[in-house]
Protein backbone atom coordinates (compact mmCIF):
# COMPACT_ATOMS: atom_id res chain seq x y z
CA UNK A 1 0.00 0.00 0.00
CA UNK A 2 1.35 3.56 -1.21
CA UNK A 3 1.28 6.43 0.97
CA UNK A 4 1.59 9.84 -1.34
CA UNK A 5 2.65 12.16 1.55
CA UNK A 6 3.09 16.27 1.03
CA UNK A 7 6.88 17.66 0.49
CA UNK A 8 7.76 20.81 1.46
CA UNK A 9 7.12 22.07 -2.12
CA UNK A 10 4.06 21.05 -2.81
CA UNK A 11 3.05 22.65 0.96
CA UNK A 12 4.43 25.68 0.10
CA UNK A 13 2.50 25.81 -3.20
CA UNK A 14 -1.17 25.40 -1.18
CA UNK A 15 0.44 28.62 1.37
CA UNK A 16 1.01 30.86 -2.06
CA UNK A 17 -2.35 29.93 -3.78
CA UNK A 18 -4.45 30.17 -0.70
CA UNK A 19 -2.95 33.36 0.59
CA UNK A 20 -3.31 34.95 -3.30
CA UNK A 21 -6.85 33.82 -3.10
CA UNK A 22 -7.38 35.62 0.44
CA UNK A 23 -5.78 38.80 -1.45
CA UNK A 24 -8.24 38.65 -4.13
CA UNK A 25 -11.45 37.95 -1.89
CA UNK A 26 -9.74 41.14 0.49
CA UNK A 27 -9.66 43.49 -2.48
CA UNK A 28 -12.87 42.51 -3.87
CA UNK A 29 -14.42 43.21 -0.08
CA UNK A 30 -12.17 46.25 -0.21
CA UNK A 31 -13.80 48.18 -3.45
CA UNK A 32 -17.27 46.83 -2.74
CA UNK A 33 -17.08 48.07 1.62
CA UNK A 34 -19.30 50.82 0.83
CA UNK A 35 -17.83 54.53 1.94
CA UNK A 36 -19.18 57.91 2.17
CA UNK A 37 -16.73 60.66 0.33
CA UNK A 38 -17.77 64.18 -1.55
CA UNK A 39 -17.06 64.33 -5.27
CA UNK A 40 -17.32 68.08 -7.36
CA UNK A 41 -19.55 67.74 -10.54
CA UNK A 42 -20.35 70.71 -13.04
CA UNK A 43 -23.95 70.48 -13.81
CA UNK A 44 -25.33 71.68 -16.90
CA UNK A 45 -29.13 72.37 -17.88
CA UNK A 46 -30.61 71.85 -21.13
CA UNK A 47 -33.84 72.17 -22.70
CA UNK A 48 -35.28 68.86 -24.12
CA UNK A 49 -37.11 70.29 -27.41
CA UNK A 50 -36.42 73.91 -29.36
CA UNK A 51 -39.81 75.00 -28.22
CA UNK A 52 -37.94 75.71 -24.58
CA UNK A 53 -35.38 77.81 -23.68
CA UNK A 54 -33.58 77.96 -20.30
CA UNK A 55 -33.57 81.66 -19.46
CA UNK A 56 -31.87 81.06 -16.10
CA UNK A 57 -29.18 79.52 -14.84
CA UNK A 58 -27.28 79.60 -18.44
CA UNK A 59 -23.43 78.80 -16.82
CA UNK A 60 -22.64 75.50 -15.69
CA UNK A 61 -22.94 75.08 -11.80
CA UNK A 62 -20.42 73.93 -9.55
CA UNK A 63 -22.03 71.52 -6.89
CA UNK A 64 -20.24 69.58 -4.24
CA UNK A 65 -22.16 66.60 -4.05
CA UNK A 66 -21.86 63.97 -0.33
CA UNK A 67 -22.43 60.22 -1.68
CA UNK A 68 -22.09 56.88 -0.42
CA UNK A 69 -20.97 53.46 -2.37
CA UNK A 70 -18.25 51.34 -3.11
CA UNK A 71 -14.84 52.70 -3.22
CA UNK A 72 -14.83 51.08 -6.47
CA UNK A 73 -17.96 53.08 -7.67
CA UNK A 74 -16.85 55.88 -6.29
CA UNK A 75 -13.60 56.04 -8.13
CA UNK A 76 -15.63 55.10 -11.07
CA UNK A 77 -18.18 58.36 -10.41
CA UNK A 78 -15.09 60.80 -9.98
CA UNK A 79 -13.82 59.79 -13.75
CA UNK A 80 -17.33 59.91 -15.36
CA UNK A 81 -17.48 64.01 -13.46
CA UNK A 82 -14.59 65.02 -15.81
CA UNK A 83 -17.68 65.63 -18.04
CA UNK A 84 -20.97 67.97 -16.67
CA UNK A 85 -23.86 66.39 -15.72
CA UNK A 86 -26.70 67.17 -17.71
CA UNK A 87 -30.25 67.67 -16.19
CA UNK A 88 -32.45 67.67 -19.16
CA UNK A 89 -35.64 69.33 -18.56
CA UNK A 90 -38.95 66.96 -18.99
CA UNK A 91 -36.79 64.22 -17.29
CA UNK A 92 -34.88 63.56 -14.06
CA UNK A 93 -36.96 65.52 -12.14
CA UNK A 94 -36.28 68.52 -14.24
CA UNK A 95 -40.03 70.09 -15.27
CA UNK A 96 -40.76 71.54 -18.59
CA UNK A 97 -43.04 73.64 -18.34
CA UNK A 98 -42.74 77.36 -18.67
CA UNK A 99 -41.79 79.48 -15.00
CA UNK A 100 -39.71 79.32 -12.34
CA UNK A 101 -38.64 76.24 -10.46
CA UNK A 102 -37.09 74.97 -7.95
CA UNK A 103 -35.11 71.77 -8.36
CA UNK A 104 -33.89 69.70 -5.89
CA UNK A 105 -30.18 68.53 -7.27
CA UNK A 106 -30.14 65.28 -4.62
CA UNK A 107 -33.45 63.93 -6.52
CA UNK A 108 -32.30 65.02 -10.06
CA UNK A 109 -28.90 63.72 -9.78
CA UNK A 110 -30.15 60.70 -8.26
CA UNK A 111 -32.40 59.87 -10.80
CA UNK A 112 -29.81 60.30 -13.90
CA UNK A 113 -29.09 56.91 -15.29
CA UNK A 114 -25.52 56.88 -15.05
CA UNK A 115 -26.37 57.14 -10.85
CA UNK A 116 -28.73 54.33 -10.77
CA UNK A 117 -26.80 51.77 -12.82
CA UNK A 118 -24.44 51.51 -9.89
CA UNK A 119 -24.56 51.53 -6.07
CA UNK A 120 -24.17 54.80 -5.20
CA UNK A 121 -26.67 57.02 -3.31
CA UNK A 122 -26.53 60.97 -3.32
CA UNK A 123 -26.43 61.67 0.45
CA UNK A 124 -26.36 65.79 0.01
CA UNK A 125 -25.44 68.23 -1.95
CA UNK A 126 -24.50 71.96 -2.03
CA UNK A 127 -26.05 74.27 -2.74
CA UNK A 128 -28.97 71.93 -2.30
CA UNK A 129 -30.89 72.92 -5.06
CA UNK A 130 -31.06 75.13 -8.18
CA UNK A 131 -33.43 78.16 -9.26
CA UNK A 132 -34.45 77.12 -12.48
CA UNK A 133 -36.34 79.58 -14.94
CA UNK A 134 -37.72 78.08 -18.17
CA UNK A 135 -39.67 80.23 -20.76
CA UNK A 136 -41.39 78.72 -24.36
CA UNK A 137 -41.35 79.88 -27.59
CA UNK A 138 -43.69 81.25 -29.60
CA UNK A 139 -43.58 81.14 -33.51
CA UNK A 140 -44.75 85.17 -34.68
CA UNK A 141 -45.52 86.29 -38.39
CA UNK A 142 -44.06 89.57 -39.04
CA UNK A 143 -43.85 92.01 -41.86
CA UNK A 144 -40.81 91.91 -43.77
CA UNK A 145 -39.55 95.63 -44.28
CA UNK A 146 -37.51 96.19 -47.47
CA UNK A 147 -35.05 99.09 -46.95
CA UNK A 148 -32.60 100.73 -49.48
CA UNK A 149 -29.84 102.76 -48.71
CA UNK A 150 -28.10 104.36 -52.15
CA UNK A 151 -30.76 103.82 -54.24
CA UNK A 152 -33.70 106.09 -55.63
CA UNK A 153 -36.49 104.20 -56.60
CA UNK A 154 -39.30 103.91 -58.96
CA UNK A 155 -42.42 102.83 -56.20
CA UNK A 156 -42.52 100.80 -53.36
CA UNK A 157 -40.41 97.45 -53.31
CA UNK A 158 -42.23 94.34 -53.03
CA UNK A 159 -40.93 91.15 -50.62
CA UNK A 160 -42.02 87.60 -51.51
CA UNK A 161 -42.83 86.31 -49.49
CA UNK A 162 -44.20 89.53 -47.95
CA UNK A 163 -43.90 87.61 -44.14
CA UNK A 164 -41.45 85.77 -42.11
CA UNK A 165 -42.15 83.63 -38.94
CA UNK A 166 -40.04 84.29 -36.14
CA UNK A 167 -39.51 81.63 -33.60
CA UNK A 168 -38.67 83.32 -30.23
CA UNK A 169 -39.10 83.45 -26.56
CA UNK A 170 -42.67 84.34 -25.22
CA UNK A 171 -41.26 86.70 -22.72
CA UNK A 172 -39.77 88.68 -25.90
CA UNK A 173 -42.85 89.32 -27.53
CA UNK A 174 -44.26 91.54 -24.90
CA UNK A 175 -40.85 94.04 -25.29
CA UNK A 176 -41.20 94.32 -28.78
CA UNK A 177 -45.23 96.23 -30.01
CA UNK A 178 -44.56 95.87 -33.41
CA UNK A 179 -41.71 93.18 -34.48
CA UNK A 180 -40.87 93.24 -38.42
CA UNK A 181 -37.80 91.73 -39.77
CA UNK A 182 -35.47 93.74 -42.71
CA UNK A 183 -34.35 93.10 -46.26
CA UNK A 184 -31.76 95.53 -46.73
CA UNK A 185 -29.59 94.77 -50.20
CA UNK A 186 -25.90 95.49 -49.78
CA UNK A 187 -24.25 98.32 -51.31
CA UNK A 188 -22.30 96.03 -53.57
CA UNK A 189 -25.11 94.18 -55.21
CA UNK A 190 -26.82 97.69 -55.62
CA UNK A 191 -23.98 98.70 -57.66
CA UNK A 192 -24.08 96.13 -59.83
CA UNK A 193 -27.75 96.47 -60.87
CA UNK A 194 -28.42 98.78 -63.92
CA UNK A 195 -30.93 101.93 -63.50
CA UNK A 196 -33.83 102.57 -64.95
CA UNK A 197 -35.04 98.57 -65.18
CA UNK A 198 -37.24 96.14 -63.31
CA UNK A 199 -34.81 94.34 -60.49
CA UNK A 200 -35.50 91.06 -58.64
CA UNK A 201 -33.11 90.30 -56.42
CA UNK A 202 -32.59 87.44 -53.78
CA UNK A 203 -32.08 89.26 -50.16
CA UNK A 204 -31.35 87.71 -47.07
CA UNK A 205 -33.43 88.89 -43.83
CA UNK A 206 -32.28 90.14 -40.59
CA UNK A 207 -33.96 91.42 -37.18
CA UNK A 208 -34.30 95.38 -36.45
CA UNK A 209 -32.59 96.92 -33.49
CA UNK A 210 -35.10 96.25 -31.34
CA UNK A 211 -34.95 92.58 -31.56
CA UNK A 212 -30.86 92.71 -32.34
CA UNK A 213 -30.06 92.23 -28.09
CA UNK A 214 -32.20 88.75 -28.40
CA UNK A 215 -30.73 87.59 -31.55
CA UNK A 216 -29.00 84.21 -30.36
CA UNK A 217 -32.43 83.16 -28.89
CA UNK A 218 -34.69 84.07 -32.26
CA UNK A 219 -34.81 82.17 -35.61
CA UNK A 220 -36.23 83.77 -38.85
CA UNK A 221 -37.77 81.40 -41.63
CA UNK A 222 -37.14 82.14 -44.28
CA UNK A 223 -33.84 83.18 -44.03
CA UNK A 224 -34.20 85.28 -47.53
CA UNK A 225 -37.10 87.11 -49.57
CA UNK A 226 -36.77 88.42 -53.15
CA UNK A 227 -37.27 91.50 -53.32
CA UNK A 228 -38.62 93.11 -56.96
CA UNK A 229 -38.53 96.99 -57.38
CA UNK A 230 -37.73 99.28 -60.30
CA UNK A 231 -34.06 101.06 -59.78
CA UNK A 232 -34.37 104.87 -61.10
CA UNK A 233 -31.32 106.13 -59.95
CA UNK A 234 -27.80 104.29 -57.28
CA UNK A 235 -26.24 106.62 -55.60
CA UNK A 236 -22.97 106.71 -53.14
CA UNK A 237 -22.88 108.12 -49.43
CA UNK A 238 -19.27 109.25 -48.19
CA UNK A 239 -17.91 109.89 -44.57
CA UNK A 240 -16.00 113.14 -43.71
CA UNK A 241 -14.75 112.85 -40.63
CA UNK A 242 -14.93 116.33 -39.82
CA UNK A 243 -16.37 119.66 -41.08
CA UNK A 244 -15.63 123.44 -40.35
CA UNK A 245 -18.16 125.50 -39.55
CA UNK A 246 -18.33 129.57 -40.65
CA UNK A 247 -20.91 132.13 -39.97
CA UNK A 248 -22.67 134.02 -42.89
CA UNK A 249 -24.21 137.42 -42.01
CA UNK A 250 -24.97 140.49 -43.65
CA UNK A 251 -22.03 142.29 -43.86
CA UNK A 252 -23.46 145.52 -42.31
CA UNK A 253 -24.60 143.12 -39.52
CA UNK A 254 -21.46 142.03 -38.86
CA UNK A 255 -19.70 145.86 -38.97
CA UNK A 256 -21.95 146.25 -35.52
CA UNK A 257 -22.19 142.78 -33.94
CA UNK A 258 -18.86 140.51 -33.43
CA UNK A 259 -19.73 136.85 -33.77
CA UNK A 260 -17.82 133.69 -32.69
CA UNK A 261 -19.17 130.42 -32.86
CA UNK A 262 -18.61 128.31 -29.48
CA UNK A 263 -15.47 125.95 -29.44
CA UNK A 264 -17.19 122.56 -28.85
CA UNK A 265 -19.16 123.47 -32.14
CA UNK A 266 -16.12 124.84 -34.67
CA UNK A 267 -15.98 121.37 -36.11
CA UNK A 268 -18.85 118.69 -37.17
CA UNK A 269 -18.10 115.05 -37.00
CA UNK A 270 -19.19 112.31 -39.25
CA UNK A 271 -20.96 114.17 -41.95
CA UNK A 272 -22.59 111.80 -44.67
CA UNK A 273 -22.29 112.96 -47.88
CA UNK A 274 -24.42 111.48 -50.39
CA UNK A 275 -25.06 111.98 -54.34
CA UNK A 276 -24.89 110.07 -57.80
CA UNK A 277 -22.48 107.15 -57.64
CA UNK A 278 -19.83 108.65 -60.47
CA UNK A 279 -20.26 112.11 -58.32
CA UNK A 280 -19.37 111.02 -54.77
CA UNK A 281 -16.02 109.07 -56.10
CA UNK A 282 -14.83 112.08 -57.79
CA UNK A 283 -15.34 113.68 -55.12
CA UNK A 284 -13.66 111.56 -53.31
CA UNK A 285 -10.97 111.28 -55.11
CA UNK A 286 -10.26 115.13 -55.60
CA UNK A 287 -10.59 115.75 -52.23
CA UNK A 288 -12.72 119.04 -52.70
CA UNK A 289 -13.37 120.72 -49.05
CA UNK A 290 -16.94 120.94 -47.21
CA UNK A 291 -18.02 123.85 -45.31
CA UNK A 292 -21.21 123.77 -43.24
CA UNK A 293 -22.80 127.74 -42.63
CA UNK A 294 -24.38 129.13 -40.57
CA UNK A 295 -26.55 131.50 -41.76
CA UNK A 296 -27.53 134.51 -39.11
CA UNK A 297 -29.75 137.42 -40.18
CA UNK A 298 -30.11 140.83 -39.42
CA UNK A 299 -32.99 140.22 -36.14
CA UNK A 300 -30.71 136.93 -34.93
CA UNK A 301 -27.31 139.71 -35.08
CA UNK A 302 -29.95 142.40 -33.01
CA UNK A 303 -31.55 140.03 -30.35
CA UNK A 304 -28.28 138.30 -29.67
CA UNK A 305 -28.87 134.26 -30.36
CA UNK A 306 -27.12 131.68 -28.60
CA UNK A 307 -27.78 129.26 -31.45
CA UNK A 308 -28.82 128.66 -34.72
CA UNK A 309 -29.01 125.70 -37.46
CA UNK A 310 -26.80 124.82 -39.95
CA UNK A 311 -28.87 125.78 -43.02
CA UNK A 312 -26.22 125.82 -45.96
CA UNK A 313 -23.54 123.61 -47.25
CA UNK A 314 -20.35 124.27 -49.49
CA UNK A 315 -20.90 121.79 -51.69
CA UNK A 316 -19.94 120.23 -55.29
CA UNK A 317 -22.93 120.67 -57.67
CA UNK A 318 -25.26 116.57 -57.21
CA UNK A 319 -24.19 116.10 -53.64
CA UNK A 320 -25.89 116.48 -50.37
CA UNK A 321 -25.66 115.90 -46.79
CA UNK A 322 -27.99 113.58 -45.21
CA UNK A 323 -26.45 112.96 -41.76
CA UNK A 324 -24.31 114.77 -39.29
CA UNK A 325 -23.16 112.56 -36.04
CA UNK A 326 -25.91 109.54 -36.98
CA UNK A 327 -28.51 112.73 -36.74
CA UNK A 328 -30.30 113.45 -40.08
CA UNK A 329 -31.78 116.32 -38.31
CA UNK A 330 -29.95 119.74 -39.11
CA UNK A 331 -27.08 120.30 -37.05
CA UNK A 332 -27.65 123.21 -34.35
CA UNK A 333 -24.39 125.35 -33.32
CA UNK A 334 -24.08 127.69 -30.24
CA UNK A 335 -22.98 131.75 -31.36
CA UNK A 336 -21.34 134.49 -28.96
CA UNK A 337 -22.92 137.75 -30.26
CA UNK A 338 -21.33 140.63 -28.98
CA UNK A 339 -21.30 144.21 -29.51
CA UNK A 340 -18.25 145.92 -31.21
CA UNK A 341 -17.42 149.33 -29.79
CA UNK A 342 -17.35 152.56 -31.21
């Protein structure tokens, strides 16, 4: 009869394996021992449709958030927070309907997928919650309003389509009494249309100043109208920075009365010159001077004035002025009227 008995080496074998086994069951127990620990998330709202819009918060939010799992879970949790979490309204808690809300981020994070696929539960957070304000939008037909800058015309230019729908927030439409939307050709293709014939013209549209300050939360369809009109006559606007200003009085007038027109006012700025394309660039080109008037008579030299408009223009023969300083009213100067001695 046999007897197998165990050698040293074979002993030392069952030591290694069982103690590697022990190691293994002790780590597994280690990551699954569930631990409490705070983890920093950036959390990020969306809107679930375009018919929403978040008004407020827009910024991500930092939120330091207490939870309790595994360590292995944990770790897991801290790698997928490199990204934001996103609350998506209609889901996770999140309403969707138009207001203000208050969300509670322990619920909403709790209930995101990526949460409940593992073990670990959202203990607390801070701030706790989240002031959420959610508007809709409304679609809005508006006029579309051609405008020409450069350009004499024959009538009144006609859009096709002669509406647009903008898509916007509700609380926008109450700021805004009449909302229209512009077709405004650019000077270039202007200049390449010939006078004096029928035009139709593909124009894209854009919002009005009034709407301008919302314009990454409002869509315009369509995008572009054609526009048909008859062209009579293009013309050119040019930009002189500045213009000196003189007084013209009856000579007589001015033998009694000394008259010096107020330092702030010697000079206009920006004055928009504007006249027959082939006009304006020789006029550009040759340089010829401006000089704006002021024209005082006999009664303003006698009562004294302390201002008075600038009614006349040195000018080349075609051209005009149509602005001074964005104002297309006339420009008004202050005078110092004094007495001469005798």
């Amino acid at each position: 009869m046999n007897h197998t008995s165990q050698g040293p080496g074979n002993q030392l074998g069952t030591i290694v394996v069982v103690t590697a086994i022990a190691l293994l069951i002790w780590i597994w127990a280690a990551g699954e021992t569930r631990n409490e620990d705070t983890v920093y998330a950036r959390v990020e709202i969306m809107a679930s449709s375009d018919f929403e819009t978040i008004v407020s918060p827009t910024e991500d939010q930092q939120v330091a958030i207490q939870v309790k799992g595994s360590a292995r879970s944990i770790q897991r949790l801290r790698q997928v927070l490199s990204q934001p979490l996103v609350l998506t309204t209609g889901s996770d808690g999140i309403p969707r309907e138009a207001g203000r809300h208050e969300i509670s981020l322990v619920d909403a994070i709790q209930n995101l997928p990526l949460i409940q696929q593992g073990d670990i539960t959202i203990l607390g957070t801070e701030p706790s919650g989240i002031d959420l304000e959610i508007d809709s939008m409304t679609e809005l037909s508006v006029p579309v309003q051609p405008v020409f800058t450069g350009v004499t015309l024959g009538g009144e230019a006609v859009s096709n389509p002669e509406n647009a729908t903008l898509t916007l927030p509700s609380r926008i439409v109450a700021q805004i009494p009449d909302p229209q939307v512009i077709a405004e050709p650019s000077p270039d293709t202007l200049d390449g249309l010939q006078a004096g014939r029928n035009q139709q013209i593909l124009v894209p549209l854009r919002l009005p100043p009034s709407l301008r300050p919302f314009g990454q939360s409002i869509t315009i369809e369509p995008t572009s109208v054609q526009l048909a009109f008859t062209l009579i006559l293009t013309t050119r606007s040019s930009t002189i920075a500045t213009v000196a200003v003189q007084v013209a009085a009856p000579a007589d007038g001015l033998a009694d009365y000394s008259v010096q027109i107020d330092p702030a006012d010697r000079l206009l700025s920006d004055v928009v010159v504007e006249g027959e394309v082939d006009l304006v660039k020789r006029f550009e080109e040759d340089g010829t001077p401006v000089v704006a008037f002021v024209h005082l008579t006999s009664d303003d030299l006698a009562r004294m004035v302390g201002e008075a408009p600038v009614t006349l223009w040195e000018l080349p023969e075609g051209l005009r002025v149509t602005s001074v300083d964005g104002e297309t009213d006339q420009p008004i100067v202050k005078v110092i009227i004094t007495p001469r001695e005798r």
